[in-house]
Protein backbone atom coordinates (compact mmCIF):
# COMPACT_ATOMS: atom_id res chain seq x y z
CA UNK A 1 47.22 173.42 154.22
CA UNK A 2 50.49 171.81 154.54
CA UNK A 3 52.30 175.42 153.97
CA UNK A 4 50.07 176.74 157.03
CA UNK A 5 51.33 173.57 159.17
CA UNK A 6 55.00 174.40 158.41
CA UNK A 7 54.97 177.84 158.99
CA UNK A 8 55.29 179.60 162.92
CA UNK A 9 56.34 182.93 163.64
CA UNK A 10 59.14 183.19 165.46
CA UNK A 11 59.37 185.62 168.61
CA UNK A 12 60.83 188.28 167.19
CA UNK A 13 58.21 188.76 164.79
CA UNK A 14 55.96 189.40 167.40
CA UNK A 15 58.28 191.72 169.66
CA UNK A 16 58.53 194.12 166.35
CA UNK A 17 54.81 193.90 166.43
CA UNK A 18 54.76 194.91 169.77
CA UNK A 19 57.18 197.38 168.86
CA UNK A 20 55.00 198.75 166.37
CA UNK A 21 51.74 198.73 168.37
CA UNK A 22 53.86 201.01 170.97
CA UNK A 23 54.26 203.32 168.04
CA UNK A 24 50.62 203.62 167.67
CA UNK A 25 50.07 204.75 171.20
CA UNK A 26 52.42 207.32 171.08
CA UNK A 27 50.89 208.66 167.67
CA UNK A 28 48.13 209.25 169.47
CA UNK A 29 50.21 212.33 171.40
CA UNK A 30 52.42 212.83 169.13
CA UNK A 31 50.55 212.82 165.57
CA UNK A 32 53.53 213.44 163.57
CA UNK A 33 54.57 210.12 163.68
CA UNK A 34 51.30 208.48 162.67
CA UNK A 35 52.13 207.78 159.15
CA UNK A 36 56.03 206.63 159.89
CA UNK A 37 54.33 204.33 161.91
CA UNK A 38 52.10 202.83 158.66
CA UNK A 39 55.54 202.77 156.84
CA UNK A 40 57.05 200.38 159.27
CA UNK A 41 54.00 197.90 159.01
CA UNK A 42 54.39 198.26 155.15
CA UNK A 43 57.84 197.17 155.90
CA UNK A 44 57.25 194.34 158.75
CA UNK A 45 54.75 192.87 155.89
CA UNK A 46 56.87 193.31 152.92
CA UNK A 47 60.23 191.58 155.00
CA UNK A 48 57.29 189.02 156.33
CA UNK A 49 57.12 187.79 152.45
CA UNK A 50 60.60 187.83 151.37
CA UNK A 51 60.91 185.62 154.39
CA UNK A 52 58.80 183.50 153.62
CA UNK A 53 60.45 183.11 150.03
CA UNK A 54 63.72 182.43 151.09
CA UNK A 55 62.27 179.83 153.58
CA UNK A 56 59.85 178.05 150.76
CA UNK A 57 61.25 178.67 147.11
CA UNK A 58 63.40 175.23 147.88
CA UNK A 59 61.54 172.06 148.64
CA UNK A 60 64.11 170.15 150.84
CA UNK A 61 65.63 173.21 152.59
CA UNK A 62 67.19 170.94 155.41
CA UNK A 63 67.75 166.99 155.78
CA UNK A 64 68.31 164.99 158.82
CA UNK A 65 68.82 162.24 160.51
CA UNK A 66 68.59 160.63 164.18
CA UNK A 67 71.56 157.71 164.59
CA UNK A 68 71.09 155.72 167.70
CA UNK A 69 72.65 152.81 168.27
CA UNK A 70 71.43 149.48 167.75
CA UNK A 71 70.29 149.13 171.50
CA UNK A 72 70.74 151.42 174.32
CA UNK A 73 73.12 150.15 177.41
CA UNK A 74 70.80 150.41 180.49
CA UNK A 75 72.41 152.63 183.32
CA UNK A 76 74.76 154.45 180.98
CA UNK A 77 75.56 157.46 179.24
CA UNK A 78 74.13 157.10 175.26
CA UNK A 79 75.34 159.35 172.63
CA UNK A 80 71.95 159.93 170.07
CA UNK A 81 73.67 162.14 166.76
CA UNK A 82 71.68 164.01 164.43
CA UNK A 83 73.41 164.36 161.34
CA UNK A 84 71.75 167.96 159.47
CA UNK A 85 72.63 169.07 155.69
CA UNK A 86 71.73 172.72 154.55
CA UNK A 87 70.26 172.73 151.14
CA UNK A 88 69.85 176.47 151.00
CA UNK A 89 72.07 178.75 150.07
CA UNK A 90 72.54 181.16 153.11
CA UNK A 91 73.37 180.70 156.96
CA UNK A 92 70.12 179.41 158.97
CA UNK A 93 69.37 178.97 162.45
CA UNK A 94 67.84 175.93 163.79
CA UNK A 95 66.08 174.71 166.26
CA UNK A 96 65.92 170.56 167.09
CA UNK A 97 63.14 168.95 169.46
CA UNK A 98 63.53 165.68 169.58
CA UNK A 99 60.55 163.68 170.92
CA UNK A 100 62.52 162.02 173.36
CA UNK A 101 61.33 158.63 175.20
CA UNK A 102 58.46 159.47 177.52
CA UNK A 103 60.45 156.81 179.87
CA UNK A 104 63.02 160.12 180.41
CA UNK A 105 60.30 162.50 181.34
CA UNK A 106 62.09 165.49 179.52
CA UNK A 107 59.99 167.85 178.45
CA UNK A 108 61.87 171.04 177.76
CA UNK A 109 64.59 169.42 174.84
CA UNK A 110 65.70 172.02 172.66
CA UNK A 111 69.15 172.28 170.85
CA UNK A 112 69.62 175.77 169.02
CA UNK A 113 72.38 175.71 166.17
CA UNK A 114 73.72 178.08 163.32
CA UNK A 115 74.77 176.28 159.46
CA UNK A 116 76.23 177.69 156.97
CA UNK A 117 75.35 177.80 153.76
CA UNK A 118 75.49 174.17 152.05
CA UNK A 119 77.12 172.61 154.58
CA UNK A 120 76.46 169.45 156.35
CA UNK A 121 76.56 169.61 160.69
CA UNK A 122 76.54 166.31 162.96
CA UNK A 123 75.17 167.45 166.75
CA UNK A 124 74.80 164.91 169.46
CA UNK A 125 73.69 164.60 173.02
CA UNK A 126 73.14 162.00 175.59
CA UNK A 127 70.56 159.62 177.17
CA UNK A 128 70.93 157.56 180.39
CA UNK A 129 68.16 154.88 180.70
CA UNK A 130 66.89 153.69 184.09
CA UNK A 131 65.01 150.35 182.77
CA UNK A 132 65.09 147.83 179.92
CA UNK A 133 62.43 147.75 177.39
CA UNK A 134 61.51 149.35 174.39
CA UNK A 135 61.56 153.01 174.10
CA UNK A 136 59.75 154.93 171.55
CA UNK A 137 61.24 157.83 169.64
CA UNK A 138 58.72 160.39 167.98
CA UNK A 139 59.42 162.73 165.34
CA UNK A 140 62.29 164.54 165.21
CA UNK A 141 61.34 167.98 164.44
CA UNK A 142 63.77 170.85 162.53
CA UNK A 143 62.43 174.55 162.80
CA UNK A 144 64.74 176.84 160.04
CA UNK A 145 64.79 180.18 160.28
CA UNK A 146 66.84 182.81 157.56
CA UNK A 147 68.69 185.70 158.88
CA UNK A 148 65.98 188.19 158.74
CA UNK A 149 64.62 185.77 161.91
CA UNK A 150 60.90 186.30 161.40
CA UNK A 151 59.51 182.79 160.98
CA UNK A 152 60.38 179.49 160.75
CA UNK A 153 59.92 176.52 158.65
CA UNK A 154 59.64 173.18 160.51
CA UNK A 155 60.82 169.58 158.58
CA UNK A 156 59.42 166.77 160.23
CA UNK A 157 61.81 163.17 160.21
CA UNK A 158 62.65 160.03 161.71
CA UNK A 159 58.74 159.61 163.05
CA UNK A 160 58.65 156.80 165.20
CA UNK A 161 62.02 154.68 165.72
CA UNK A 162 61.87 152.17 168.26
CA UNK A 163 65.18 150.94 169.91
CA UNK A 164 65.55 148.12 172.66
CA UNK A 165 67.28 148.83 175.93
CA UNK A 166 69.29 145.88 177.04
CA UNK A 167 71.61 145.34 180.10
CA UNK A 168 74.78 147.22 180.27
CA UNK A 169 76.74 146.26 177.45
CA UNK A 170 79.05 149.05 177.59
CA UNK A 171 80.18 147.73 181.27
CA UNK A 172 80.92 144.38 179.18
CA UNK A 173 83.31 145.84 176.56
CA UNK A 174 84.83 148.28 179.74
CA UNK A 175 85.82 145.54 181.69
CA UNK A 176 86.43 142.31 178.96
CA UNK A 177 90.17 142.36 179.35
CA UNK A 178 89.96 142.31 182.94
CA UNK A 179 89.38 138.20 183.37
CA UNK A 180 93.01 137.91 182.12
CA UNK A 181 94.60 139.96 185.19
CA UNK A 182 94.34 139.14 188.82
CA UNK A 183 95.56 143.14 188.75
CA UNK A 184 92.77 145.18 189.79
CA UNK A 185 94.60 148.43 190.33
CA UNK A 186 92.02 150.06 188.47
CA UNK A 187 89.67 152.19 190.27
CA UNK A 188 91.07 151.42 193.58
CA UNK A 189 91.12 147.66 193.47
CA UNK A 190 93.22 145.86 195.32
CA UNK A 191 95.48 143.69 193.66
CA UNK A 192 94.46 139.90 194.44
CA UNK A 193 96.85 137.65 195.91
CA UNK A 194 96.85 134.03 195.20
CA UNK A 195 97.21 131.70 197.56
CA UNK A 196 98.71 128.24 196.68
CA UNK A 197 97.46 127.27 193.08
CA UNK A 198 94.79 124.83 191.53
CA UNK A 199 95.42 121.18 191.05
CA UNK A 200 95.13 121.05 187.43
CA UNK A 201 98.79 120.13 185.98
CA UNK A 202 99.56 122.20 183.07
CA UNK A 203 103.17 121.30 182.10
CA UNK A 204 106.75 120.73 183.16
CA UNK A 205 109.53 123.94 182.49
CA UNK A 206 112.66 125.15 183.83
CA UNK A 207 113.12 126.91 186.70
CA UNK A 208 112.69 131.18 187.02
CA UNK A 209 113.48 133.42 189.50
CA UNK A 210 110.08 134.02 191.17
CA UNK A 211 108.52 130.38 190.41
CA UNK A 212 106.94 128.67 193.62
CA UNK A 213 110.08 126.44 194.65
CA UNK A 214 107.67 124.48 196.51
CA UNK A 215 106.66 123.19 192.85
CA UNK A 216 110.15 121.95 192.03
CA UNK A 217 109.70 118.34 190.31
CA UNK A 218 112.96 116.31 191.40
CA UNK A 219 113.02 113.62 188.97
CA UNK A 220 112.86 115.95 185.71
CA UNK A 221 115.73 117.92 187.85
CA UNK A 222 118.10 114.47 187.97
CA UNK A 223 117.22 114.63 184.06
CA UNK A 224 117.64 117.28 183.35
CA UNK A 225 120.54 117.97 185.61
CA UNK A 226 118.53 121.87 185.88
CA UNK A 227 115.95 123.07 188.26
CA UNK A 228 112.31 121.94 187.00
CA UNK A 229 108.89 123.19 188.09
CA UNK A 230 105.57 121.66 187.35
CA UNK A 231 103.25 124.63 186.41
CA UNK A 232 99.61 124.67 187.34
CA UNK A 233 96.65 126.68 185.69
CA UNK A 234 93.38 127.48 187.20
CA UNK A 235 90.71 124.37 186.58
CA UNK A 236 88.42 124.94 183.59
CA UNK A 237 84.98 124.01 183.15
CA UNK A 238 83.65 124.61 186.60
CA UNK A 239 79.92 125.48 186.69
CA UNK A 240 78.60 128.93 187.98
CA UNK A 241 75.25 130.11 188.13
CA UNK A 242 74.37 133.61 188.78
CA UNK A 243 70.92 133.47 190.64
CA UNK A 244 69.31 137.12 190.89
CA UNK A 245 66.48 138.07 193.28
CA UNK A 246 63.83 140.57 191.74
CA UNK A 247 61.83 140.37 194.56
CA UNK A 248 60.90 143.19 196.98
CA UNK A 249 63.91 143.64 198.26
CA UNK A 250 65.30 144.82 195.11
CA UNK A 251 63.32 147.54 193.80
CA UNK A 252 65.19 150.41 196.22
CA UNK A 253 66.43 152.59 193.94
CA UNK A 254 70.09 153.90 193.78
CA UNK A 255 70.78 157.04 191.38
CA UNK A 256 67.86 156.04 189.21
CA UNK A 257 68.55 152.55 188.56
CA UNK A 258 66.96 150.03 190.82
CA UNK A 259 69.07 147.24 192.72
CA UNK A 260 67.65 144.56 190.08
CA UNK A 261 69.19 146.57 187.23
CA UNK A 262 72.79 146.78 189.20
CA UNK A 263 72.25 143.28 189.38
CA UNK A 264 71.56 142.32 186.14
CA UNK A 265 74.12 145.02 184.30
CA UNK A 266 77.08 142.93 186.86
CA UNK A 267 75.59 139.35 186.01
CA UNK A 268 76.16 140.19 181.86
CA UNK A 269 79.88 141.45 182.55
CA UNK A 270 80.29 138.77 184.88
CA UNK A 271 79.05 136.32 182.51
CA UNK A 272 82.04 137.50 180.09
CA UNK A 273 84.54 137.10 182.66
CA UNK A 274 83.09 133.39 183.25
CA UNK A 275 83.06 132.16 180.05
CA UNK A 276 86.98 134.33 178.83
CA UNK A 277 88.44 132.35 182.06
CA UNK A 278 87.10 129.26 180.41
CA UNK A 279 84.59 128.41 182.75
CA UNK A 280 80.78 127.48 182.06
CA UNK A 281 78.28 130.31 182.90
CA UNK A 282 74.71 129.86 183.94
CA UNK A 283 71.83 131.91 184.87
CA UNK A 284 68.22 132.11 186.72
CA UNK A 285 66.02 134.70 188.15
CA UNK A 286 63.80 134.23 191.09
CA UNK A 287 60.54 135.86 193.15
CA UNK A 288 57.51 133.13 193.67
CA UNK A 289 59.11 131.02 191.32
CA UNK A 290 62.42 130.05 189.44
CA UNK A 291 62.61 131.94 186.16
CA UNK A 292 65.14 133.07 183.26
CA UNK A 293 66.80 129.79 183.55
CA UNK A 294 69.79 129.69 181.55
CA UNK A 295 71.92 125.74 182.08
CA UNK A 296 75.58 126.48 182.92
CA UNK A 297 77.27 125.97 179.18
CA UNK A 298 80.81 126.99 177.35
CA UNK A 299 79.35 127.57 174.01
CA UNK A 300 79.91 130.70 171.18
CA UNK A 301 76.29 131.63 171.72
CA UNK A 302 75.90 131.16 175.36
CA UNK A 303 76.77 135.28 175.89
CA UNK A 304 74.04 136.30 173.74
CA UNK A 305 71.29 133.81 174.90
CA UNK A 306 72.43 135.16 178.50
CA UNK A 307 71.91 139.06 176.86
CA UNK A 308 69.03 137.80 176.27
CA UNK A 309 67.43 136.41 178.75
CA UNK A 310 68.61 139.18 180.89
CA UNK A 311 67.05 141.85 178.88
CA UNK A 312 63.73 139.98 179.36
CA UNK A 313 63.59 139.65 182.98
CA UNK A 314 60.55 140.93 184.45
CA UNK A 315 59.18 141.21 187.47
CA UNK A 316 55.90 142.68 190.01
CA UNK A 317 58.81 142.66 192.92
CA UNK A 318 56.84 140.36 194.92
CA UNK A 319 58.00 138.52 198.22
CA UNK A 320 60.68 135.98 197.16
CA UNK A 321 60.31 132.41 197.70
CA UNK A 322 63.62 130.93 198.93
CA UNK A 323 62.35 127.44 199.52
CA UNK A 324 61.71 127.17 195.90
CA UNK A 325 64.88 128.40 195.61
CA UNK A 326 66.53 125.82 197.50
CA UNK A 327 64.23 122.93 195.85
CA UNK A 328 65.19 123.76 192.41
CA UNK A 329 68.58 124.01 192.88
CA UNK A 330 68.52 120.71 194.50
CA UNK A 331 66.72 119.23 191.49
CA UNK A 332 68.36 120.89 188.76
CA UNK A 333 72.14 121.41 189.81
CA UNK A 334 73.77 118.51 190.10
CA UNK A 335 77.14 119.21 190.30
CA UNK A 336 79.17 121.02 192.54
CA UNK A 337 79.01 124.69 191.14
CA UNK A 338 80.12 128.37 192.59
CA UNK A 339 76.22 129.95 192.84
CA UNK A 340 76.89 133.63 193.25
CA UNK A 341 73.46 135.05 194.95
CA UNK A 342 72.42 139.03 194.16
CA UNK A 343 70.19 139.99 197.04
CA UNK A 344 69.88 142.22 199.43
CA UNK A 345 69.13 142.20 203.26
CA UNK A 346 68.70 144.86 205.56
CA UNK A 347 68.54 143.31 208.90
CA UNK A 348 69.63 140.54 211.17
CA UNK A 349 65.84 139.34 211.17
CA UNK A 350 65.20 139.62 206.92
CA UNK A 351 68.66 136.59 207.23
CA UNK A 352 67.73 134.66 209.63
CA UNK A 353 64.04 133.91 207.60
CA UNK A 354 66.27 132.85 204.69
CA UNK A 355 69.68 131.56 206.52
CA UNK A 356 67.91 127.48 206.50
CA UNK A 357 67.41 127.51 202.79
CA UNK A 358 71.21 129.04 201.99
CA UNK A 359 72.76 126.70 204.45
CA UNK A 360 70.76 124.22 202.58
CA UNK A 361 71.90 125.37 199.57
CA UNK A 362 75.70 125.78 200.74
CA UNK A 363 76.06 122.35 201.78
CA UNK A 364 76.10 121.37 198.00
CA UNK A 365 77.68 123.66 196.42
CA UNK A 366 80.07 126.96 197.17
CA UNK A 367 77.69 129.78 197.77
CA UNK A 368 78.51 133.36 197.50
CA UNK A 369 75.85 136.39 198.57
CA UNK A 370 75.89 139.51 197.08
CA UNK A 371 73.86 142.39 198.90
CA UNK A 372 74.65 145.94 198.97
CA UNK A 373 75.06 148.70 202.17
CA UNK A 374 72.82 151.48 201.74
CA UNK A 375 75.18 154.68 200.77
CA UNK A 376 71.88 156.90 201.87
CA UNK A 377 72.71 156.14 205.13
CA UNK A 378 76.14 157.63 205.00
CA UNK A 379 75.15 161.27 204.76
CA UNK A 380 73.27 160.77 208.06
CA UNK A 381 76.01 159.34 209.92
CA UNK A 382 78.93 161.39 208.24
CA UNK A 383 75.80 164.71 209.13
CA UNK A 384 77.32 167.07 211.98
CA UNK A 385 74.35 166.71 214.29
CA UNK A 386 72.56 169.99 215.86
CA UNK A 387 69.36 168.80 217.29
CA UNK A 388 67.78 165.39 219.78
CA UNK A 389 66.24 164.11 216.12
CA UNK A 390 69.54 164.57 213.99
CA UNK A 391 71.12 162.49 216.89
CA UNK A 392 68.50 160.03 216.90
CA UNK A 393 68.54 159.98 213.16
CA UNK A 394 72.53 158.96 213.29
CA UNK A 395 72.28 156.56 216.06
CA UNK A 396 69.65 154.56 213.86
CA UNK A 397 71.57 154.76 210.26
CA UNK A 398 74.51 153.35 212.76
CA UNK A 399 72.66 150.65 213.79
CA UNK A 400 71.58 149.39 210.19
CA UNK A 401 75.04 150.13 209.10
CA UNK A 402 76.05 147.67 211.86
CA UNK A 403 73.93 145.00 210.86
CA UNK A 404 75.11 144.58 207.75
CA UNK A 405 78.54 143.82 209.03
CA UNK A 406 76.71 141.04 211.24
CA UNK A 407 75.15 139.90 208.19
CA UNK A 408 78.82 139.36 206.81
CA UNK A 409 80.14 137.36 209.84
CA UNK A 410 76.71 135.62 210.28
CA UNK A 411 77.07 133.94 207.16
CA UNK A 412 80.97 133.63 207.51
CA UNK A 413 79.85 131.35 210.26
CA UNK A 414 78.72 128.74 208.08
CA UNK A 415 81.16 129.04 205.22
CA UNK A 416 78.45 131.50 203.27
CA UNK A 417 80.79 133.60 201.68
CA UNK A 418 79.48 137.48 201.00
CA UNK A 419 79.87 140.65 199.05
CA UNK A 420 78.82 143.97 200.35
CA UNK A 421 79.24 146.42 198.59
CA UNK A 422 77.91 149.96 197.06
CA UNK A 423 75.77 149.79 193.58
CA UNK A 424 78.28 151.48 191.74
CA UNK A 425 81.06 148.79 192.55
CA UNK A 426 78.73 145.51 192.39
CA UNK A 427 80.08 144.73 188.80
CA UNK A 428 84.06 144.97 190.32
CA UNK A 429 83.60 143.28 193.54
CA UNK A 430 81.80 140.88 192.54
CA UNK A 431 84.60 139.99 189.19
CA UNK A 432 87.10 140.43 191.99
CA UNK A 433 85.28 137.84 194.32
CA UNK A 434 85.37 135.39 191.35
CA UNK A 435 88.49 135.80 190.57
CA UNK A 436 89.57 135.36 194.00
CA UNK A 437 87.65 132.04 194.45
CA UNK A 438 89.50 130.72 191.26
CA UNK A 439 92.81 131.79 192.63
CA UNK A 440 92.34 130.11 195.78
CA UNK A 441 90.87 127.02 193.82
CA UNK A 442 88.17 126.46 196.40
CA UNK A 443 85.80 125.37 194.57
């Protein structure tokens, strides 16, 4: 029974049989023929068998393996090897389908390789998840065929392997040198300039070309009888919470990934910069209610409990609650911290329901919104238009377009400072927001 499970004829079996039944037609005009005709089903049979001998006479004909990482990086590219060794001692062709996770939806994987004989092959190709969660591999299935090409055998391995999809942690080993450099030439970044320094005395040294000669200390000069400067660094230990939205207004999608997940993915990297620039980094989630709270800390576990928490966010997208917002950061943050807000708003009117509770919450602390311009609407305005509905179209993507930059001066107006910006730069504007705030040592 097993033998009968394993074995599948292959398509070129069954074209030769066609072949053959083509034959038999034309025997019937041509009678001559009939009994060549017999010959080549004696042979199709007798090749059938030594077939299947050369695919059965050895038990483990082919071995292999699925490596995937530990945890897949949501939003990014995911190499998944298979590493195959050939027990048998001739070339074979294989075929690989790979149950893939049904959150991928692809139904057609196939992956068609030749081996040599006795050799050992590594093959990979790549997954890009859309969500977190746990997704579910199935068996990874082998189908062998010899040279002669008329069946296959299929090995069955790896049934079953579950592995965890977590926020993007590849976006948090790209970017983890970048909290030591205010230069952000990198992908078109603009380098930041700073402006004055923090307050927080580091030490007294001798004068360079290029120091701030505003920071020349006279009295170690007399001492010295050389030009001193006091040096400053940027304050340590200042609180910020990342507070992410995963209400409605989040789940529009961008290039698979919803806003929620661009949110998240920048709040881990963020979280990196944070705590490398010796700050304390803090988290919470909100819809109806204040979730995912993780307390502002400087601690050698605070990046995973943040991972974390992160990966088990979870939401129905309702209608956020921003009072609650407000109230709970009035209870539970009692210092002055920078809150850095990932939302989104879409008009003038969707603000001004929420602009009493941020004012509220900006009068306590240094508030910065992050909310994103929808890039959709740039192939309708950028569209050469043709008809009275293409022109409408345009004149109404302007017009949202437009409000967004009145969101950003709206806010400006009460010292609400903002971030828009596209999904795919969230995680560098908003580093490069941070990093300006600590340069200008306004909080």
């Amino acid at each position: 029974m097993k033998f009968i499970k394993s074995l599948y004829l292959n398509n070129f079996f069954f074209y030769v049989l066609l072949g053959i039944i083509g034959l038999f037609v034309c025997a019937f005009i041509f009678p001559n023929i009939y009994n060549a005709v017999w010959l080549l089903v004696l042979g199709l049979v007798t090749f059938l068998g030594i077939d299947i001998l050369l695919l059965y006479t050895v038990k483990t004909g082919i071995e292999a393996e699925r490596i995937t990482p530990e945890k897949l990086s949501n939003g990014d590219l995911n190499p998944i090897k298979i590493s195959l060794k050939n027990h048998y001692n001739f070339s074979v062709l294989i075929k690989i389908i790979d149950e893939i996770p049904f959150q991928f939806q692809v139904r057609d994987f196939k992956i068609l390789k030749t081996i040599d004989a006795a050799t050992q092959k590594e093959i990979s190709y790549e997954l890009r998840p859309t969500e977190r969660g746990e997704y579910l591999f199935g068996a990874l299935n082998i189908y062998v065929s010899s040279p002669l090409k008329l069946i296959s055998r299929r090995f069955i391995f790896d049934k079953n392997q579950m592995v965890p999809t977590y926020p993007s942690y590849i976006q948090l080993r790209k970017y983890d040198l970048i909290a030591f450099s205010n230069n952000l030439f990198q992908y078109g970044i603009k380098k930041i300039r700073r402006i004055g320094h923090t307050m927080e005395f580091e030490q007294i040294k001798e004068y360079v070309q290029g120091d701030d000669l505003r920071t020349l200390n006279w009295k170690a000069t007399a001492k010295r009888n050389s030009l001193m400067v006091n040096q400053f660094q940027d304050e340590k230990s200042q609180s910020v919470y990342m507070a992410i939205d995963k209400g409605r207004v989040m789940q529009m999608p961008f290039d698979g990934l919803a806003l929620l997940d661009y949110a998240i993915n920048s709040a881990l990297v963020l979280s990196n910069v944070i705590l490398k620039k010796q700050d304390k980094a803090g988290l919470f989630s909100f819809s109806k209610k204040v979730e995912n709270r993780v307390f502002a800390e400087r601690r050698g576990s605070q990046m995973q409990k943040i991972l974390e928490t992160l990966y088990n966010i979870k939401t129905d997208f309702f209608e956020s609650d921003y009072s609650r917002l407000y109230v709970d950061i009035k209870k539970n943050i009692n210092q002055r911290s920078l809150i850095i807000l990932y939302t989104n708003f879409e008009t003038m009117d969707g603000l001004n329901r929420q602009l009493p509770y941020l004012k509220g919450i900006a009068k306590s602390h240094l508030l910065v919104v992050v909310f994103f311009s929808n890039t959709e609407l740039n192939s309708i305005i950028n569209k050469k238009t043709n008809t009275l509905q293409e022109v409408y179209d345009k004149v109404i993507a302007e017009k949202f377009m437009f409000e967004k930059r009145l969101i950003v001066n709206e806010l400006k107006k009460y010292g609400i400072h903002s971030v828009l910006t596209q999904p795919e730069n969230l995680t560098l504007d908003a580093i490069n927001k941070y990093l300006e705030i600590k340069s200008r040592g306004i909080l």
